[in-house]
Protein backbone atom coordinates (compact mmCIF):
# COMPACT_ATOMS: atom_id res chain seq x y z
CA UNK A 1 120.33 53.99 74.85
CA UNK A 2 124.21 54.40 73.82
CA UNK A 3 125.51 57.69 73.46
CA UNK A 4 125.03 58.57 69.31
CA UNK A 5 121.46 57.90 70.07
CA UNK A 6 121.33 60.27 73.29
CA UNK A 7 123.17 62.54 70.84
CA UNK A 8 120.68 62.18 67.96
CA UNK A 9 117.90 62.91 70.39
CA UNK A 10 119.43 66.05 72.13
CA UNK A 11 119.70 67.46 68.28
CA UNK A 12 116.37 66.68 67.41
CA UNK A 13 114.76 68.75 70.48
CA UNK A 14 114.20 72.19 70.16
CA UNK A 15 116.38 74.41 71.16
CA UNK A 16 114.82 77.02 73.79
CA UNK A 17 115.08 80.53 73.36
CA UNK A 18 115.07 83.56 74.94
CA UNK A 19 111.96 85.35 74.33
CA UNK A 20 112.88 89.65 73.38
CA UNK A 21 110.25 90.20 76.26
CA UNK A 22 112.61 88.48 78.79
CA UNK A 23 115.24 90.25 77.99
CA UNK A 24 113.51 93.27 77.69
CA UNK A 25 112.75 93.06 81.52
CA UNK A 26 116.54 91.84 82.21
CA UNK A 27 117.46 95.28 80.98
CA UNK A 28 114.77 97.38 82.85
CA UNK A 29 115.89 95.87 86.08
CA UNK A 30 119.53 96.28 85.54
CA UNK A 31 117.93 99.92 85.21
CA UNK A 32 116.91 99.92 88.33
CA UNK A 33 119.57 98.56 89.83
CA UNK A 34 122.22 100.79 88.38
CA UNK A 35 119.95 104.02 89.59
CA UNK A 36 119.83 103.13 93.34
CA UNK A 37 122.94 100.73 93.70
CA UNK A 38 125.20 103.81 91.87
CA UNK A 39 124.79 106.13 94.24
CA UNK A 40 125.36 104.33 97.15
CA UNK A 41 128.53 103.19 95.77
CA UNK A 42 129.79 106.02 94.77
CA UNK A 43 129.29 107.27 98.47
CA UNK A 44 131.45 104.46 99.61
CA UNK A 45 134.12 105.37 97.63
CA UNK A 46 133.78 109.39 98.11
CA UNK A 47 134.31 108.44 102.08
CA UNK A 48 137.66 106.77 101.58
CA UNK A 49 138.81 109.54 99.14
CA UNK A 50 141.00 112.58 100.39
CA UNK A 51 139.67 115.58 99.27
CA UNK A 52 141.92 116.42 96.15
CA UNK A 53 141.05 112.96 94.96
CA UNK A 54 137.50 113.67 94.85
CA UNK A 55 137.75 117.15 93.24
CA UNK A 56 140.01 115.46 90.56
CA UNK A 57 137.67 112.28 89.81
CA UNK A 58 134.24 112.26 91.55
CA UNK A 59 133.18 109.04 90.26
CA UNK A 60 136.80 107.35 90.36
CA UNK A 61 137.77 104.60 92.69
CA UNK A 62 140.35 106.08 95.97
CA UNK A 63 143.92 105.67 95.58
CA UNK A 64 144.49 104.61 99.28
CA UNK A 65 141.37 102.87 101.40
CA UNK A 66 142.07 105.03 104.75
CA UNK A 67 139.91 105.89 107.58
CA UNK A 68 140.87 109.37 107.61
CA UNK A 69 137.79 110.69 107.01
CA UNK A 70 135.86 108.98 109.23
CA UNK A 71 138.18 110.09 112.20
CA UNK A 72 137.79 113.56 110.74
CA UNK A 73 133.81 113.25 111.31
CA UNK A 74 133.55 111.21 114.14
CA UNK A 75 136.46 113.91 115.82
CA UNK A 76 134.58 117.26 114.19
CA UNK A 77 131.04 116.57 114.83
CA UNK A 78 130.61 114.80 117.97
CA UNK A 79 128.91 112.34 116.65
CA UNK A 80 129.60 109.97 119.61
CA UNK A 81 126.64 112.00 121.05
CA UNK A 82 124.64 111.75 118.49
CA UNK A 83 124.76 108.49 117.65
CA UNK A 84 124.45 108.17 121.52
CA UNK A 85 121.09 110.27 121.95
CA UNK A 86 119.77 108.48 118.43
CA UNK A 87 120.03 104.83 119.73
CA UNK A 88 118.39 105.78 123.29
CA UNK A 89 115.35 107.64 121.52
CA UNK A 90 115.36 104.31 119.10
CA UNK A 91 115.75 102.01 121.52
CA UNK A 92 113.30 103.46 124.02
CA UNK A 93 110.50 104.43 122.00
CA UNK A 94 110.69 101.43 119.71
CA UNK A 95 110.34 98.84 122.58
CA UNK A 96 107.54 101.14 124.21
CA UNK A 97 105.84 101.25 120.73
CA UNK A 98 105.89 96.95 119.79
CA UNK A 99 104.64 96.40 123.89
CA UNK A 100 101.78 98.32 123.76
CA UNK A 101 100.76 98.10 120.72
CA UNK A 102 100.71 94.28 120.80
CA UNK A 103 98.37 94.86 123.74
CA UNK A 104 96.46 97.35 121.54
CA UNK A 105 96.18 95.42 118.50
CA UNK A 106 95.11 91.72 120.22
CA UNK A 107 92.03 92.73 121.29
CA UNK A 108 90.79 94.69 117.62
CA UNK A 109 91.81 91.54 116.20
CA UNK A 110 89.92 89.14 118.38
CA UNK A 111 87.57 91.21 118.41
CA UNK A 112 87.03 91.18 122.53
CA UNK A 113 85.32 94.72 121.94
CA UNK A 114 82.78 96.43 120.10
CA UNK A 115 83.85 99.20 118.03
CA UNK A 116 87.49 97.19 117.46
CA UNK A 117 86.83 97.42 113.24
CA UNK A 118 85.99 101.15 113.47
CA UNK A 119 89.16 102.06 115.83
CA UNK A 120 91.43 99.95 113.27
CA UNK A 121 89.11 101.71 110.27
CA UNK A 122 90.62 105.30 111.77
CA UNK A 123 93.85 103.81 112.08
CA UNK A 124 94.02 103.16 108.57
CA UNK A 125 92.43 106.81 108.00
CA UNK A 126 95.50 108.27 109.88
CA UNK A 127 97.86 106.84 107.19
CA UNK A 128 96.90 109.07 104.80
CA UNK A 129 96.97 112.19 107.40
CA UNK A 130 99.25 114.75 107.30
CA UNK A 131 101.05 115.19 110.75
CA UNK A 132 98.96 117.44 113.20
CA UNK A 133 102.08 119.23 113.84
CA UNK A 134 100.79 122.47 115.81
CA UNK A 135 98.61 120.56 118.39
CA UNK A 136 101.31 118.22 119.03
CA UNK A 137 103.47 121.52 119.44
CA UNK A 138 101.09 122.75 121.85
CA UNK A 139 100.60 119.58 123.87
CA UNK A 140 104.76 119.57 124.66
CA UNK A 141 105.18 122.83 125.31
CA UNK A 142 101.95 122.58 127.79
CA UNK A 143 103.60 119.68 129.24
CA UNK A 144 107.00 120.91 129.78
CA UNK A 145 108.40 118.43 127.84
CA UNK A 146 109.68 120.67 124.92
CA UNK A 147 113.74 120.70 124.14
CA UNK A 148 113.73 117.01 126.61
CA UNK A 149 114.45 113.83 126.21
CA UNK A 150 111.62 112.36 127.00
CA UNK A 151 109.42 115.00 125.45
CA UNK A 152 110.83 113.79 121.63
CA UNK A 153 110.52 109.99 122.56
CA UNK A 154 107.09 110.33 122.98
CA UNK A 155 106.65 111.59 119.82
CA UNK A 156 106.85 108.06 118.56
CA UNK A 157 104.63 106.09 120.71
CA UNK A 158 102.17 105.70 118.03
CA UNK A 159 102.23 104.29 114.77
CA UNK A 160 99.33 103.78 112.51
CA UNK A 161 101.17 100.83 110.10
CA UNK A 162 102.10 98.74 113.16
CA UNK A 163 99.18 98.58 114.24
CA UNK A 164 97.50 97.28 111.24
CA UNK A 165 100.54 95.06 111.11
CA UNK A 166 100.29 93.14 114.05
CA UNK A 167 96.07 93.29 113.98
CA UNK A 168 96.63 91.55 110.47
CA UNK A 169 98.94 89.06 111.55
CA UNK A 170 97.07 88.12 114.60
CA UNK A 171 93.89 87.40 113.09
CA UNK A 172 96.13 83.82 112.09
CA UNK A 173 96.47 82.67 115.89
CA UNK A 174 93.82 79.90 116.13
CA UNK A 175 91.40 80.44 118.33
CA UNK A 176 91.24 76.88 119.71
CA UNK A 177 94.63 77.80 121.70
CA UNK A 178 93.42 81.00 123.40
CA UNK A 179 90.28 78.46 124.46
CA UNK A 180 92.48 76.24 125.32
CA UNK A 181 95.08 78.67 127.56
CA UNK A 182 91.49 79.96 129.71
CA UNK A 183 90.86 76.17 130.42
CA UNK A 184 94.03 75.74 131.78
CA UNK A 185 94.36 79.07 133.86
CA UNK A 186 96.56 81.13 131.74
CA UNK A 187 96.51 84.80 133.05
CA UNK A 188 96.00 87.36 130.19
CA UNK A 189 99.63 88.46 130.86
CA UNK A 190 100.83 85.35 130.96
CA UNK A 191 99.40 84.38 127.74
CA UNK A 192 100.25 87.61 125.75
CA UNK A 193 104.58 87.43 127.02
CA UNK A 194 104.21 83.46 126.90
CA UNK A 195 102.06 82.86 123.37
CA UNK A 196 101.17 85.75 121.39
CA UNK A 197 104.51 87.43 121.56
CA UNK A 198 106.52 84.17 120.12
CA UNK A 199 103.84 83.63 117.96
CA UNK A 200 103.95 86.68 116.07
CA UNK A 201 107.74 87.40 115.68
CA UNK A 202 108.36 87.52 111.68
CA UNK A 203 105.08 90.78 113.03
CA UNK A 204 107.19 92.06 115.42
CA UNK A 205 110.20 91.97 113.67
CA UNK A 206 108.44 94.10 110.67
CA UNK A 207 106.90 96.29 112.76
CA UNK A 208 110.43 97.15 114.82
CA UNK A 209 112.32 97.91 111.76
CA UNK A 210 109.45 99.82 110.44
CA UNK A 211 109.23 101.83 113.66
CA UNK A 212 112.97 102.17 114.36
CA UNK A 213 114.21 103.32 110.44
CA UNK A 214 111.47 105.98 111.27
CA UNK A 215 112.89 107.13 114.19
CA UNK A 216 116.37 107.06 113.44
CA UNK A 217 115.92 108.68 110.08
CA UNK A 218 113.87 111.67 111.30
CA UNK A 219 114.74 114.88 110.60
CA UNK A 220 112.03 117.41 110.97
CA UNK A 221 111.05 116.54 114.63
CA UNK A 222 114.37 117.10 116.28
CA UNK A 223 114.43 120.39 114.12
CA UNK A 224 111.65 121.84 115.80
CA UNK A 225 111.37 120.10 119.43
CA UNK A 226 115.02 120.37 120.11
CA UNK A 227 117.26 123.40 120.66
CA UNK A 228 120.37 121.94 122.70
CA UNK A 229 122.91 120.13 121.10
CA UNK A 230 123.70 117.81 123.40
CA UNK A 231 119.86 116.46 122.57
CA UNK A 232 120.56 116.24 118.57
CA UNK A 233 119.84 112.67 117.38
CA UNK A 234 122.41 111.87 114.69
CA UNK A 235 120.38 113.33 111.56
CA UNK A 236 120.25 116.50 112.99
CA UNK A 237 124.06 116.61 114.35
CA UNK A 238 124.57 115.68 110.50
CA UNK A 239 122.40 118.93 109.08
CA UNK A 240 125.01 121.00 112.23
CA UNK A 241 128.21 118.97 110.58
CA UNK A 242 126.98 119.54 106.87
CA UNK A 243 126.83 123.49 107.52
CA UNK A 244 130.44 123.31 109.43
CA UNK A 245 132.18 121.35 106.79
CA UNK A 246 129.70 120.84 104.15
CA UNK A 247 132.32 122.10 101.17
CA UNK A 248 134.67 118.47 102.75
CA UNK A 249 132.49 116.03 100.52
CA UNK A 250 134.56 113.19 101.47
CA UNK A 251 134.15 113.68 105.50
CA UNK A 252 130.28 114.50 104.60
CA UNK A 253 130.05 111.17 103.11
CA UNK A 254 131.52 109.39 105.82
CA UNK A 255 129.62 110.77 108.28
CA UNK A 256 126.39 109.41 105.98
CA UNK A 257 127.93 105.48 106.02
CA UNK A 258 128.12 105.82 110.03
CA UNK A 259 124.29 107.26 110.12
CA UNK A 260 123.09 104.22 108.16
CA UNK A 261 124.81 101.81 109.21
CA UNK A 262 123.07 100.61 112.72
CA UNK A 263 120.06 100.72 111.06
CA UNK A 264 121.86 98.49 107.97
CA UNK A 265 122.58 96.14 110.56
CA UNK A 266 119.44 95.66 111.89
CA UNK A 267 117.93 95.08 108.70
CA UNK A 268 120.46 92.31 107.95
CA UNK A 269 119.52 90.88 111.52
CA UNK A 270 116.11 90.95 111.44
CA UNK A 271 115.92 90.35 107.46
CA UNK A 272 114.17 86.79 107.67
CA UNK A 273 111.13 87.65 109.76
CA UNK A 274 110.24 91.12 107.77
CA UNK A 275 109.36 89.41 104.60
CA UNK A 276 106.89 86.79 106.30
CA UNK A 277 105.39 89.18 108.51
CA UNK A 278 104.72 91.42 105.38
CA UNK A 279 103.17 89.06 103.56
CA UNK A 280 100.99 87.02 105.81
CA UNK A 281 99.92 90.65 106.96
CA UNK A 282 98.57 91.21 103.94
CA UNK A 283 96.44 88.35 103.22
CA UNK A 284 94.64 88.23 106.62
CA UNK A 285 91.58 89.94 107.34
């Protein structure tokens, strides 16, 4: 075929267009995108402003990209500590949380033990519970355990959503190869660090992030269980800074970016196993 007859053919071929509907949804997503993307730039750009430069244009761009305010914060509300206590109560309670309930959730989904549907059936309930906030109250101040360390971590031992996660996700492990690792010996221990746990990582991934944006994002707990400052997890030394130098907008803001971004980072890390473990929780069982 020469090329007048390519270009006779490439005339005669209709043209495709762009159906109103399409870009009808173009424009509702760009919506979208403007309502939660525009805030958090604006943010970004209040925490390199000084604070004349804000009161003059809230919603400009800074004339100079400094760190000021971020020294300001990190200087004015110890946030060292907080950011401190918040990554030990994360840390901690997260890994205590993904270990046991791993152990927790293997056996419902195997189904090694009667009753295994009807404890994951109240797990489900307790989703749509609100938080029994006045026994749990009790039970730490019974304990001794109230304005502690290790009082608030154990606050997040349990999590209804990782649970059903990681039962979900576990119904997919054949079970030709846990028949296969009793034939050859395999110790239940062995077999959970050595199989399951590699096995389910996009699970555990989800279920970590899940557990840990909960943790570090909490705000109500630390309210009421802790009184000392030197305790405060980050969102709560934020509420302290915000009441010190709440009318410095620019300083608030960048103490907000240094709150968020650990958990930011995680995300990023951990981004490629969340969206498998999501999904392929969702279709088993």
């Amino acid at each position: 075929m020469t090329a007048v007859d390519a270009a006779r053919s490439d005339a005669r071929r209709p043209k495709r267009r762009v159906k109103a509907g399409t870009i009808a949804w173009y424009v509702i997503l760009l919506a979208f995108s403007v309502v939660y993307i525009g805030p958090l730039l604006m943010l970004v750009t209040t925490s390199f402003k000084t604070l004349g430069e804000f009161f003059k244009d809230p919603t400009g761009l800074p004339e100079n990209f400094g760190l000021t305010n971020f020294t300001y914060a990190w200087e004015k509300a110890n946030f060292a500590q907080y950011l401190l206590n918040s990554t030990l109560y994360t840390v901690v309670a997260t890994a205590i949380f993904v270990v046991t309930s791993v152990f927790v959730a293997f056996p419902i989904a195997r189904g090694y033990f009667k009753g295994g549907q009807f404890l994951l059936t109240l797990y489900l309930i307790a989703l749509f519970l609100p938080p029994a906030l006045i026994p749990q109250f009790q039970l730490i101040l019974n304990l001794g355990l109230f304005n502690s360390r290790t009082g608030y971590i154990l606050l997040f031992l349990v999590n209804p959503i990782g649970i059903i996660i990681l039962v979900n996700y576990m119904k997919s492990i054949p079970q030709e190869l846990v028949e296969a690792a009793a034939v050859d010996g395999c110790g239940y221990y062995r077999f959970m660090f050595k199989i399951v746990f590699p096995m389910i990582r996009p699970a555990i991934a989800t279920v970590t992030v899940l557990h840990a944006i909960g943790i570090w994002n909490e705000l109500i707990l630390p309210t009421i269980y802790l009184t000392n400052d030197n305790l405060y997890p980050v969102t709560r030394g934020l509420i302290a800074f915000e009441g010190l130098y709440g009318s410095n907008w620019p300083a608030l803001a960048a103490a907000v970016l240094m709150l968020m971004t650990p958990m930011l980072l995680l995300f990023l890390y951990l981004q490629r196993y969340i969206i498998s473990g999501l999904t392929a929780g969702a279709v088993k069982g």
